[in-house]
ModelCIF file with pLDDT and N, C-alpha, C, O atoms, coordinates in Angstrom:
data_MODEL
#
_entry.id   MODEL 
#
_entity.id                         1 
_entity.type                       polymer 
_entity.pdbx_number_of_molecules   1 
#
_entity_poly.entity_id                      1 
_entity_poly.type                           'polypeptide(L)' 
_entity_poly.nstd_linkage                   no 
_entity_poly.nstd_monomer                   no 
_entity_poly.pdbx_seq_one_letter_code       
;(UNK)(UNK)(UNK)(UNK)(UNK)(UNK)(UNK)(UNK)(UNK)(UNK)(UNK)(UNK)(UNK)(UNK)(UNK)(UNK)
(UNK)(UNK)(UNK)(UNK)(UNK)(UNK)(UNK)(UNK)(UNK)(UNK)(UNK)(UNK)(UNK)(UNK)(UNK)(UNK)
(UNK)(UNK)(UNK)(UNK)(UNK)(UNK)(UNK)(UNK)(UNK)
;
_entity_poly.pdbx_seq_one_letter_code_can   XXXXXXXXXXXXXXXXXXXXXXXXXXXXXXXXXXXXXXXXX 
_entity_poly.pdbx_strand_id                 A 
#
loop_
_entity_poly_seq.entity_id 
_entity_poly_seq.num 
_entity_poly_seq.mon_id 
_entity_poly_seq.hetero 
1 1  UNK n 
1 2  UNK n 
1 3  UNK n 
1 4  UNK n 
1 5  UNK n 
1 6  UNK n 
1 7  UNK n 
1 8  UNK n 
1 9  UNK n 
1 10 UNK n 
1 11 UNK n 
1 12 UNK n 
1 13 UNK n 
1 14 UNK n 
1 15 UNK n 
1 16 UNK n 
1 17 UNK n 
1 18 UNK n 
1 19 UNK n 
1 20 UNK n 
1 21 UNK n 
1 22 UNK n 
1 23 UNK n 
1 24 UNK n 
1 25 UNK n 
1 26 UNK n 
1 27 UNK n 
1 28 UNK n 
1 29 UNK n 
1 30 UNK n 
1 31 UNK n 
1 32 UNK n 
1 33 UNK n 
1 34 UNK n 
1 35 UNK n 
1 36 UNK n 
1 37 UNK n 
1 38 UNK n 
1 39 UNK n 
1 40 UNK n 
1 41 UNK n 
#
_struct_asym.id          A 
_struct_asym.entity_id   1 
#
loop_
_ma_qa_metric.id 
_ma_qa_metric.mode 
_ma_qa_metric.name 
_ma_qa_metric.software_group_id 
_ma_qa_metric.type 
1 global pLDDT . pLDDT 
2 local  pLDDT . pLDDT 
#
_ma_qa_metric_global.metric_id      1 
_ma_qa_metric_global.metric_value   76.76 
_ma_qa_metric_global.model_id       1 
_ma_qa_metric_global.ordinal_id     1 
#
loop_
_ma_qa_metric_local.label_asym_id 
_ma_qa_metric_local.label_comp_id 
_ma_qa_metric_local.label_seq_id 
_ma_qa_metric_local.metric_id 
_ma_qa_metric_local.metric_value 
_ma_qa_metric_local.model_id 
_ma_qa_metric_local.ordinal_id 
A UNK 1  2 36.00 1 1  
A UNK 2  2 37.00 1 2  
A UNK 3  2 39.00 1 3  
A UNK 4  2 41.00 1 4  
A UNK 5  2 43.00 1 5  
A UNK 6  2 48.00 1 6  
A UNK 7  2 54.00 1 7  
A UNK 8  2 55.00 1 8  
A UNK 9  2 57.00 1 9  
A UNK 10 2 68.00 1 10 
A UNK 11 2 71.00 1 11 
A UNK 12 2 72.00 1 12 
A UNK 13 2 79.00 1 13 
A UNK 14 2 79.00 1 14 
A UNK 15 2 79.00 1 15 
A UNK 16 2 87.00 1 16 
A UNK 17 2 93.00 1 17 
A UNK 18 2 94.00 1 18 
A UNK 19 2 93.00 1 19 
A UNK 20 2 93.00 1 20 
A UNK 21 2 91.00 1 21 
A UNK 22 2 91.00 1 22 
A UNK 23 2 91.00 1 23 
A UNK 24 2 91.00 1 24 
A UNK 25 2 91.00 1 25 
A UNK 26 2 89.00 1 26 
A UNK 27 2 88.00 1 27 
A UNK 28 2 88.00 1 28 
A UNK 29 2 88.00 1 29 
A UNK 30 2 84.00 1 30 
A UNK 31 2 81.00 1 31 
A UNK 32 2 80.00 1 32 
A UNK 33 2 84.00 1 33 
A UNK 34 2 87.00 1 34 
A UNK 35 2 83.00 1 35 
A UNK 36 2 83.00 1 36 
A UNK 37 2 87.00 1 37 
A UNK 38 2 88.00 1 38 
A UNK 39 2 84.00 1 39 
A UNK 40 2 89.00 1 40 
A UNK 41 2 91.00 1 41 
#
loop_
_atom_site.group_PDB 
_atom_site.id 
_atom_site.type_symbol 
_atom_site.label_atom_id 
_atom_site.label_alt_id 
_atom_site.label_comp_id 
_atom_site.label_asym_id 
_atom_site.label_entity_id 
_atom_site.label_seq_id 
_atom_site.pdbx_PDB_ins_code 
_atom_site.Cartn_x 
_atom_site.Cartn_y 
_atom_site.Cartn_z 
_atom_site.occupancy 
_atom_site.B_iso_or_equiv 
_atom_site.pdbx_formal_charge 
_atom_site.auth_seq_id 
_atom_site.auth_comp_id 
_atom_site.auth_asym_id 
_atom_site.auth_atom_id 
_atom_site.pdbx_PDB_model_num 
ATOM 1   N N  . UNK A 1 1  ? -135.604 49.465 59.113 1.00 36.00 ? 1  UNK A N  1 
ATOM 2   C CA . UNK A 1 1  ? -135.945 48.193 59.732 1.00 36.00 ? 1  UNK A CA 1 
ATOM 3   C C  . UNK A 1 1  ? -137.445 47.957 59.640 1.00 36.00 ? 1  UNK A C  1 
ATOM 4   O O  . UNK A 1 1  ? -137.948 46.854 59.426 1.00 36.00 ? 1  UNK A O  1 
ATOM 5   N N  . UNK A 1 2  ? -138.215 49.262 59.848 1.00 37.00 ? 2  UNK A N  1 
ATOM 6   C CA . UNK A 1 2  ? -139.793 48.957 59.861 1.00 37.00 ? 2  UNK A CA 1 
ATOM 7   C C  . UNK A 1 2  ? -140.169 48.560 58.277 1.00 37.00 ? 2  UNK A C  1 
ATOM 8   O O  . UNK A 1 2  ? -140.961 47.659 57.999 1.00 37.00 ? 2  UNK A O  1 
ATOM 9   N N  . UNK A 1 3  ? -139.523 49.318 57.360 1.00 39.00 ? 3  UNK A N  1 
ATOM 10  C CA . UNK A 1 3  ? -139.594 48.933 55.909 1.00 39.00 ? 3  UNK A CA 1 
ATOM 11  C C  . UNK A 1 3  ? -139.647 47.597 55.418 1.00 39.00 ? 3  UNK A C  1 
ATOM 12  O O  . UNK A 1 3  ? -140.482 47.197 54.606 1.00 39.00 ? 3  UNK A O  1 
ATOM 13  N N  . UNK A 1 4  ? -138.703 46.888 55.947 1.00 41.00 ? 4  UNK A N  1 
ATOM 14  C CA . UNK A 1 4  ? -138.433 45.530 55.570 1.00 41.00 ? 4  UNK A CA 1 
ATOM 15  C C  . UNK A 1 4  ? -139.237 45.003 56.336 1.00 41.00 ? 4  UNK A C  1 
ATOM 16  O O  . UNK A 1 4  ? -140.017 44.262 55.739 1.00 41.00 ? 4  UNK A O  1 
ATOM 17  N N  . UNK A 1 5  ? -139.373 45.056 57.299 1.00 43.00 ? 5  UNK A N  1 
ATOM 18  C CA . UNK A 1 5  ? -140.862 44.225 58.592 1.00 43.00 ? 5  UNK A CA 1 
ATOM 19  C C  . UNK A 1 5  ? -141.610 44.494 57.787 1.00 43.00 ? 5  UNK A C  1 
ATOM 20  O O  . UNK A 1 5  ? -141.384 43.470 57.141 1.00 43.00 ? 5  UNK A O  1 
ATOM 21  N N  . UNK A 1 6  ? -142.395 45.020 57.170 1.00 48.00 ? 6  UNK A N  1 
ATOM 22  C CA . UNK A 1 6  ? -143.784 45.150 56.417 1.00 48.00 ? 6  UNK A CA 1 
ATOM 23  C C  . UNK A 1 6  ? -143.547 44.647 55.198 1.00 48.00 ? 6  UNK A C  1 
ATOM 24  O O  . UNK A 1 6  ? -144.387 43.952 54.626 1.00 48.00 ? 6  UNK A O  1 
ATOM 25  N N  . UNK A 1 7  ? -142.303 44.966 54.637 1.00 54.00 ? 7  UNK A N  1 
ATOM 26  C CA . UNK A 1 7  ? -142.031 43.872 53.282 1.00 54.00 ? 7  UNK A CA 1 
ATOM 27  C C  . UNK A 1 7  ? -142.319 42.400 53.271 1.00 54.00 ? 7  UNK A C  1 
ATOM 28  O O  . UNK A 1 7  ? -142.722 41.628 52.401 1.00 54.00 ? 7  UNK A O  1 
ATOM 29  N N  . UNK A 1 8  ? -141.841 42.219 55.032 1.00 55.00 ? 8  UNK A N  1 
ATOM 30  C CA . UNK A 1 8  ? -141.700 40.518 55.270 1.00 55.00 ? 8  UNK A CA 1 
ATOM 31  C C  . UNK A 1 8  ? -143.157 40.148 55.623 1.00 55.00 ? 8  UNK A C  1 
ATOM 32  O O  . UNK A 1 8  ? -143.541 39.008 55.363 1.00 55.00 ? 8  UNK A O  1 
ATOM 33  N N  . UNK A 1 9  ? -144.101 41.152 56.271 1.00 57.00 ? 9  UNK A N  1 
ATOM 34  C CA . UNK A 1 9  ? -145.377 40.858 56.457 1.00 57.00 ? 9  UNK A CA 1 
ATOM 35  C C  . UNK A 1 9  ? -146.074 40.544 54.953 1.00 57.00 ? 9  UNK A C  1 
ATOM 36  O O  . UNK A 1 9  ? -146.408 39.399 54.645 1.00 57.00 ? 9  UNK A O  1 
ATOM 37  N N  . UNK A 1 10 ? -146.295 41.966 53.845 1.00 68.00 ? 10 UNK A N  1 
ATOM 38  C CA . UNK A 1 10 ? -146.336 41.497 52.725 1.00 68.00 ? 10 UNK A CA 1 
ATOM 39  C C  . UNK A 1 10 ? -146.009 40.150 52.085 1.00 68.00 ? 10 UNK A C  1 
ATOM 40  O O  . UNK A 1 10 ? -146.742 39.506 51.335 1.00 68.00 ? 10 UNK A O  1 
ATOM 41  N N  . UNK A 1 11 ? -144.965 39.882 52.447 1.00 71.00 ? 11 UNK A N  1 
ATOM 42  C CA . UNK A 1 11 ? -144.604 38.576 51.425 1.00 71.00 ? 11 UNK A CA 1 
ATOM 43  C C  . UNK A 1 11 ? -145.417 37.186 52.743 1.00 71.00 ? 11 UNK A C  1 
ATOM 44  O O  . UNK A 1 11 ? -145.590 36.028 52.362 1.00 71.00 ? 11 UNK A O  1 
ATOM 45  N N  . UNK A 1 12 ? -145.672 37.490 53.722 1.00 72.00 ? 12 UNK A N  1 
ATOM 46  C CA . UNK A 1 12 ? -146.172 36.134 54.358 1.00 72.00 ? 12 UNK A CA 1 
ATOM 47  C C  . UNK A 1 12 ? -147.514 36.174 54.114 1.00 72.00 ? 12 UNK A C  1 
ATOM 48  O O  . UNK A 1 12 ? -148.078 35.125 53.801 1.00 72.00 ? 12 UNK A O  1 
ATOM 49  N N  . UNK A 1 13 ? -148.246 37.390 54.216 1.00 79.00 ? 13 UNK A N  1 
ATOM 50  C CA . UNK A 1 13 ? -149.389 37.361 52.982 1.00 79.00 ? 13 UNK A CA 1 
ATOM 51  C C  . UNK A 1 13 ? -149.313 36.796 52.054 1.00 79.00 ? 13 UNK A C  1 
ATOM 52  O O  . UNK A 1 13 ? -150.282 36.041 51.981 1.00 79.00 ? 13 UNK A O  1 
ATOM 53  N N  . UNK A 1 14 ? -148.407 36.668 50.873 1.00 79.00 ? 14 UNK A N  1 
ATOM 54  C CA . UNK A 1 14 ? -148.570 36.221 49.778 1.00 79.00 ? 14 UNK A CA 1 
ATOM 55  C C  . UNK A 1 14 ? -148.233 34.327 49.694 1.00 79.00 ? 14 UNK A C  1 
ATOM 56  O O  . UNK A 1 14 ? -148.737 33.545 48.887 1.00 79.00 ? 14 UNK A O  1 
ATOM 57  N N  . UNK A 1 15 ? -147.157 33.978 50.894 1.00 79.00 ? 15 UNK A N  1 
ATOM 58  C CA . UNK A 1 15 ? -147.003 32.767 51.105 1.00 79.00 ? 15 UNK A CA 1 
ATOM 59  C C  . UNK A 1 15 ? -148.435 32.164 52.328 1.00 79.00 ? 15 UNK A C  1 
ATOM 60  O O  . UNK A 1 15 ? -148.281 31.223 53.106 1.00 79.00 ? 15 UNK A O  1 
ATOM 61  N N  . UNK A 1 16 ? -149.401 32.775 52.233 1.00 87.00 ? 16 UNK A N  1 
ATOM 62  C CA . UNK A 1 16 ? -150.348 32.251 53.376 1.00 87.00 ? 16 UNK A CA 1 
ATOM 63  C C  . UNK A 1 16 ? -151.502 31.427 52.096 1.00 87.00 ? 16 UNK A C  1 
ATOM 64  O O  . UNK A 1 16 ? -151.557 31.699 50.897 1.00 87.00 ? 16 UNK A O  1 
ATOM 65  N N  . UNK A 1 17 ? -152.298 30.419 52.835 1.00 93.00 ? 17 UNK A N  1 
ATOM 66  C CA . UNK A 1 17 ? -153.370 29.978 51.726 1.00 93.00 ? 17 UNK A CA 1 
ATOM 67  C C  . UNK A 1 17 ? -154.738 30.898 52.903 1.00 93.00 ? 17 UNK A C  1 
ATOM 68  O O  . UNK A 1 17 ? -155.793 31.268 52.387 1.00 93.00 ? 17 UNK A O  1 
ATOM 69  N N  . UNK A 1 18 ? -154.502 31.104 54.226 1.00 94.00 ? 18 UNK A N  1 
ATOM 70  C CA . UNK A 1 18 ? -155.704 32.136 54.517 1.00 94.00 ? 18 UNK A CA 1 
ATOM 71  C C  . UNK A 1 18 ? -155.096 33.020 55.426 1.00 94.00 ? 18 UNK A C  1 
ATOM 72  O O  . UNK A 1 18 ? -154.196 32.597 56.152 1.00 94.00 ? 18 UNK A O  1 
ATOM 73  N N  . UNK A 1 19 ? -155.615 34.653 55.508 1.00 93.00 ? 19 UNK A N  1 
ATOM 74  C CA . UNK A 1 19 ? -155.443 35.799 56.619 1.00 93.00 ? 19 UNK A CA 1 
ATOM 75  C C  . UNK A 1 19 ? -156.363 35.792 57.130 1.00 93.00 ? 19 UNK A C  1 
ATOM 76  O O  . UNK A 1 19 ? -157.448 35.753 56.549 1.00 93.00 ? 19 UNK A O  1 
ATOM 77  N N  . UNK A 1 20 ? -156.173 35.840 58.742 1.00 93.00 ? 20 UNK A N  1 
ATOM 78  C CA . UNK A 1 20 ? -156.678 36.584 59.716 1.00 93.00 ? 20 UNK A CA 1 
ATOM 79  C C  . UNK A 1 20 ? -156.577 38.215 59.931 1.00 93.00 ? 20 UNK A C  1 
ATOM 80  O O  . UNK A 1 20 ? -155.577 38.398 60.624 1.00 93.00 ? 20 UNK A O  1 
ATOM 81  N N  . UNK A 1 21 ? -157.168 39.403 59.637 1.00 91.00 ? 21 UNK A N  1 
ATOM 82  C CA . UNK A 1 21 ? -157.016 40.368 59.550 1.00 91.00 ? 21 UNK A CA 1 
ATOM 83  C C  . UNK A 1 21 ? -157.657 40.575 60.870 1.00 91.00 ? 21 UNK A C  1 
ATOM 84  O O  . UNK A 1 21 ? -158.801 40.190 61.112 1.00 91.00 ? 21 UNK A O  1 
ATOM 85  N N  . UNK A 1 22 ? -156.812 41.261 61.814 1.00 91.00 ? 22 UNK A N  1 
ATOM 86  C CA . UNK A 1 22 ? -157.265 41.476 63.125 1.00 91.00 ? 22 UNK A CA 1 
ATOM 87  C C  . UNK A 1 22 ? -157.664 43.375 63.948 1.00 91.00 ? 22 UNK A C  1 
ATOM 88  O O  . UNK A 1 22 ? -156.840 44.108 64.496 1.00 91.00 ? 22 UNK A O  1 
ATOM 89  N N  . UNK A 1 23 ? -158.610 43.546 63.808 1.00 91.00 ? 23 UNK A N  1 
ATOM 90  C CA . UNK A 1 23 ? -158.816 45.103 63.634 1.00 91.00 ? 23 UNK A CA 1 
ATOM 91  C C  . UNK A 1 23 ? -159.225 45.133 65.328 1.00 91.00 ? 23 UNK A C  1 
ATOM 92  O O  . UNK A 1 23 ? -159.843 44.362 66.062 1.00 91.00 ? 23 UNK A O  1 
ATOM 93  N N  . UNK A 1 24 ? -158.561 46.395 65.512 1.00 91.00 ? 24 UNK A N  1 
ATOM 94  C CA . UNK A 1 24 ? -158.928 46.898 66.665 1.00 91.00 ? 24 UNK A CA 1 
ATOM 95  C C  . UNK A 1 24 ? -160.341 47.419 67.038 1.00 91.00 ? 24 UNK A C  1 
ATOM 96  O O  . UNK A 1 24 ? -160.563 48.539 66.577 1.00 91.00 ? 24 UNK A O  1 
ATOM 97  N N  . UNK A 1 25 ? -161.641 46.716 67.971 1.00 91.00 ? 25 UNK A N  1 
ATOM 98  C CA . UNK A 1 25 ? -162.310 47.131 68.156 1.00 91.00 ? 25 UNK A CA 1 
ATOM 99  C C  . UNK A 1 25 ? -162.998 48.559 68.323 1.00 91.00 ? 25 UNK A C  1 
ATOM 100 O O  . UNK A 1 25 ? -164.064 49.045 67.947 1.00 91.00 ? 25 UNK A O  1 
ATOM 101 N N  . UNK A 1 26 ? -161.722 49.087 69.182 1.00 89.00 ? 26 UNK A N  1 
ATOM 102 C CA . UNK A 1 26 ? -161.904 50.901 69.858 1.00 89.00 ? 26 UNK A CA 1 
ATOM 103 C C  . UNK A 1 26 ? -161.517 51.788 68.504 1.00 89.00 ? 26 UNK A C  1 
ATOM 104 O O  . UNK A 1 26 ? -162.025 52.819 68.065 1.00 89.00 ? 26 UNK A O  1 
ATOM 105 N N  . UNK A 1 27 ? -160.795 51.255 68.185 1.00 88.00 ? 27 UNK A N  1 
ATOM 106 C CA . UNK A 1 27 ? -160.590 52.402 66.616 1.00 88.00 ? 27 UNK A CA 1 
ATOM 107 C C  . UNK A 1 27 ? -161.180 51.841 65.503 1.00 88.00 ? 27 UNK A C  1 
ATOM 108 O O  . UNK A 1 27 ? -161.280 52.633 64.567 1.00 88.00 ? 27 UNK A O  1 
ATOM 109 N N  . UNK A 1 28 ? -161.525 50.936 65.339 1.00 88.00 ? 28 UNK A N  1 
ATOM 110 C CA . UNK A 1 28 ? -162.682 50.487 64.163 1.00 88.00 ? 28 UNK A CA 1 
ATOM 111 C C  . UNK A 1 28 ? -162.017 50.265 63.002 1.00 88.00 ? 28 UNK A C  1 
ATOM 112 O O  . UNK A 1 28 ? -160.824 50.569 62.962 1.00 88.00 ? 28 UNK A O  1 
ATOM 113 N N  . UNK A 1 29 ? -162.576 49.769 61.991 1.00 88.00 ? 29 UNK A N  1 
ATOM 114 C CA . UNK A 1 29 ? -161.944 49.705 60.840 1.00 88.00 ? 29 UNK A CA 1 
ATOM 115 C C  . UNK A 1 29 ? -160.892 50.807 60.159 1.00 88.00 ? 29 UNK A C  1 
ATOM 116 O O  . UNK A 1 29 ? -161.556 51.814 60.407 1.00 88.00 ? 29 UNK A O  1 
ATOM 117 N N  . UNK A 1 30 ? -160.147 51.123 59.727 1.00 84.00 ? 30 UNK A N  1 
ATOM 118 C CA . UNK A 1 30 ? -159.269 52.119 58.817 1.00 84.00 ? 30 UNK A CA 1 
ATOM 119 C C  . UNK A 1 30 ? -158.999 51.514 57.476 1.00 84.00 ? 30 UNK A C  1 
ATOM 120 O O  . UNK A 1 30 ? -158.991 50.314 57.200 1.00 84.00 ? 30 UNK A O  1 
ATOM 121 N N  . UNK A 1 31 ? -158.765 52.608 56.627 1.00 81.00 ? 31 UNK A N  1 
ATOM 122 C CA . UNK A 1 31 ? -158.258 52.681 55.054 1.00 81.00 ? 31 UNK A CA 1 
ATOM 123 C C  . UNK A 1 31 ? -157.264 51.568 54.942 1.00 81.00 ? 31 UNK A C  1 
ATOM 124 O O  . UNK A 1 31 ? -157.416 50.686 54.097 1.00 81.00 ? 31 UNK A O  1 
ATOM 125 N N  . UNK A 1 32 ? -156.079 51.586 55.908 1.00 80.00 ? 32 UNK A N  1 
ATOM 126 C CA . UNK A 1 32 ? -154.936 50.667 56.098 1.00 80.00 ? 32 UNK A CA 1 
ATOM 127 C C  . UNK A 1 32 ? -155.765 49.074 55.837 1.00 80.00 ? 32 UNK A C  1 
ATOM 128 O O  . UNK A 1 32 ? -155.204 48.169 55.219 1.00 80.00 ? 32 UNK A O  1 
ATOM 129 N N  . UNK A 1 33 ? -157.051 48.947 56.372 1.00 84.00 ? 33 UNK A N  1 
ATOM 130 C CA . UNK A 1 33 ? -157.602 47.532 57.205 1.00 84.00 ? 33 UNK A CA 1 
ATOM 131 C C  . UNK A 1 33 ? -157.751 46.982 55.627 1.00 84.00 ? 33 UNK A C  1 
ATOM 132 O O  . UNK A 1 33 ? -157.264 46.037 55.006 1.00 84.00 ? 33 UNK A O  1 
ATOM 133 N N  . UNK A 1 34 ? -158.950 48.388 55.211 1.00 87.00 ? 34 UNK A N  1 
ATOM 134 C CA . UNK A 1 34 ? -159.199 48.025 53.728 1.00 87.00 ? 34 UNK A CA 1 
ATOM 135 C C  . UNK A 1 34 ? -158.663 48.042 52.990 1.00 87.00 ? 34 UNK A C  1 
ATOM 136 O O  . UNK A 1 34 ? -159.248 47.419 52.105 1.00 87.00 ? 34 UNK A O  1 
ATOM 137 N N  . UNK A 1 35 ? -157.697 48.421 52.636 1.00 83.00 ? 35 UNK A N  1 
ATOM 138 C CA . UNK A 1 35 ? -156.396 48.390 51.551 1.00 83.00 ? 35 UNK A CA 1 
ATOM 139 C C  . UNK A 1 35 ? -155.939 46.763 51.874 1.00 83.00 ? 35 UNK A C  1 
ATOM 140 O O  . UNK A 1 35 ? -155.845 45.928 50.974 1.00 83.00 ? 35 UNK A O  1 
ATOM 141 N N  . UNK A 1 36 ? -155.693 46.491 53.207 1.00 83.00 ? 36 UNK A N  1 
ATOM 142 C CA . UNK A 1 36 ? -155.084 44.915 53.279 1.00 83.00 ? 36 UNK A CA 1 
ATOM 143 C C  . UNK A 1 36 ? -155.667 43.787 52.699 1.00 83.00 ? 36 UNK A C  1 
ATOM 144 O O  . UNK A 1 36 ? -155.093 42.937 52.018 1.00 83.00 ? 36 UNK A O  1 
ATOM 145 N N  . UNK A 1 37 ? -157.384 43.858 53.157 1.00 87.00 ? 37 UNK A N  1 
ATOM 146 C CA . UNK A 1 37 ? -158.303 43.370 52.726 1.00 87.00 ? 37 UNK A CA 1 
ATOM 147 C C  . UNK A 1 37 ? -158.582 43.042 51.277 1.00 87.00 ? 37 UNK A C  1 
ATOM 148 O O  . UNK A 1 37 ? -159.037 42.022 50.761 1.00 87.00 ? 37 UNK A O  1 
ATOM 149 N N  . UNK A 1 38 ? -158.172 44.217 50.755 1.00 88.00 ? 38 UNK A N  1 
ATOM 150 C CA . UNK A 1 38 ? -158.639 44.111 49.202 1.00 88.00 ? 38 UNK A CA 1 
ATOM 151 C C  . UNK A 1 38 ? -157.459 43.550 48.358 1.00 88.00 ? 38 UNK A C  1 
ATOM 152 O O  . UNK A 1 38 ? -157.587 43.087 47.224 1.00 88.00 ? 38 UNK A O  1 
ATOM 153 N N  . UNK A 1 39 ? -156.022 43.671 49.213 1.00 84.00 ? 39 UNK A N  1 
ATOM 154 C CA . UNK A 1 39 ? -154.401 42.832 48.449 1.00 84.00 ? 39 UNK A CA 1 
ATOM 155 C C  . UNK A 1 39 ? -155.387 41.522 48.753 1.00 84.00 ? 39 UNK A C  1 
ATOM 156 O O  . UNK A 1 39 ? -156.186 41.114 47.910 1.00 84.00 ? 39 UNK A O  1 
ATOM 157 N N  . UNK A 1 40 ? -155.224 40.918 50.072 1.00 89.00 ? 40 UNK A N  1 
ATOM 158 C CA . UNK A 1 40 ? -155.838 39.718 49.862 1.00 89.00 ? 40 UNK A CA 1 
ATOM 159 C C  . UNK A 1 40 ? -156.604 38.888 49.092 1.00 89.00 ? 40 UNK A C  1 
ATOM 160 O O  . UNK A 1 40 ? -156.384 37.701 48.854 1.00 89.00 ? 40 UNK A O  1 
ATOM 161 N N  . UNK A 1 41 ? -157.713 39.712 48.628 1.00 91.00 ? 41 UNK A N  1 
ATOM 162 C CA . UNK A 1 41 ? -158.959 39.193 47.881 1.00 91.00 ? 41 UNK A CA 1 
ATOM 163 C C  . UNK A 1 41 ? -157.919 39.130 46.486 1.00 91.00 ? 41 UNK A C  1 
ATOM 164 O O  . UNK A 1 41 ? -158.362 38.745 45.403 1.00 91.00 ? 41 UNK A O  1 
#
């Protein structure tokens, strides 16, 4: 079920014309943040 939730996140990324990438202040940026960041670009 979590598989396909992130599939469906993926694909609303790809149907979006902009992301809001929303990072948790207290844990700071992660690899995950930048990996998202860089599909986007």
């Amino acid at each position: 079920i979590e598989f396909y939730s992130v599939l469906r996140s993926l694909r609303a990324l790809e149907e979006s014309d902009v992301v809001i990438i929303v990072i948790d202040a207290q844990q700071g940026m992660e690899s995950q943040d930048v990996n998202l960041i860089s599909l986007a670009e």
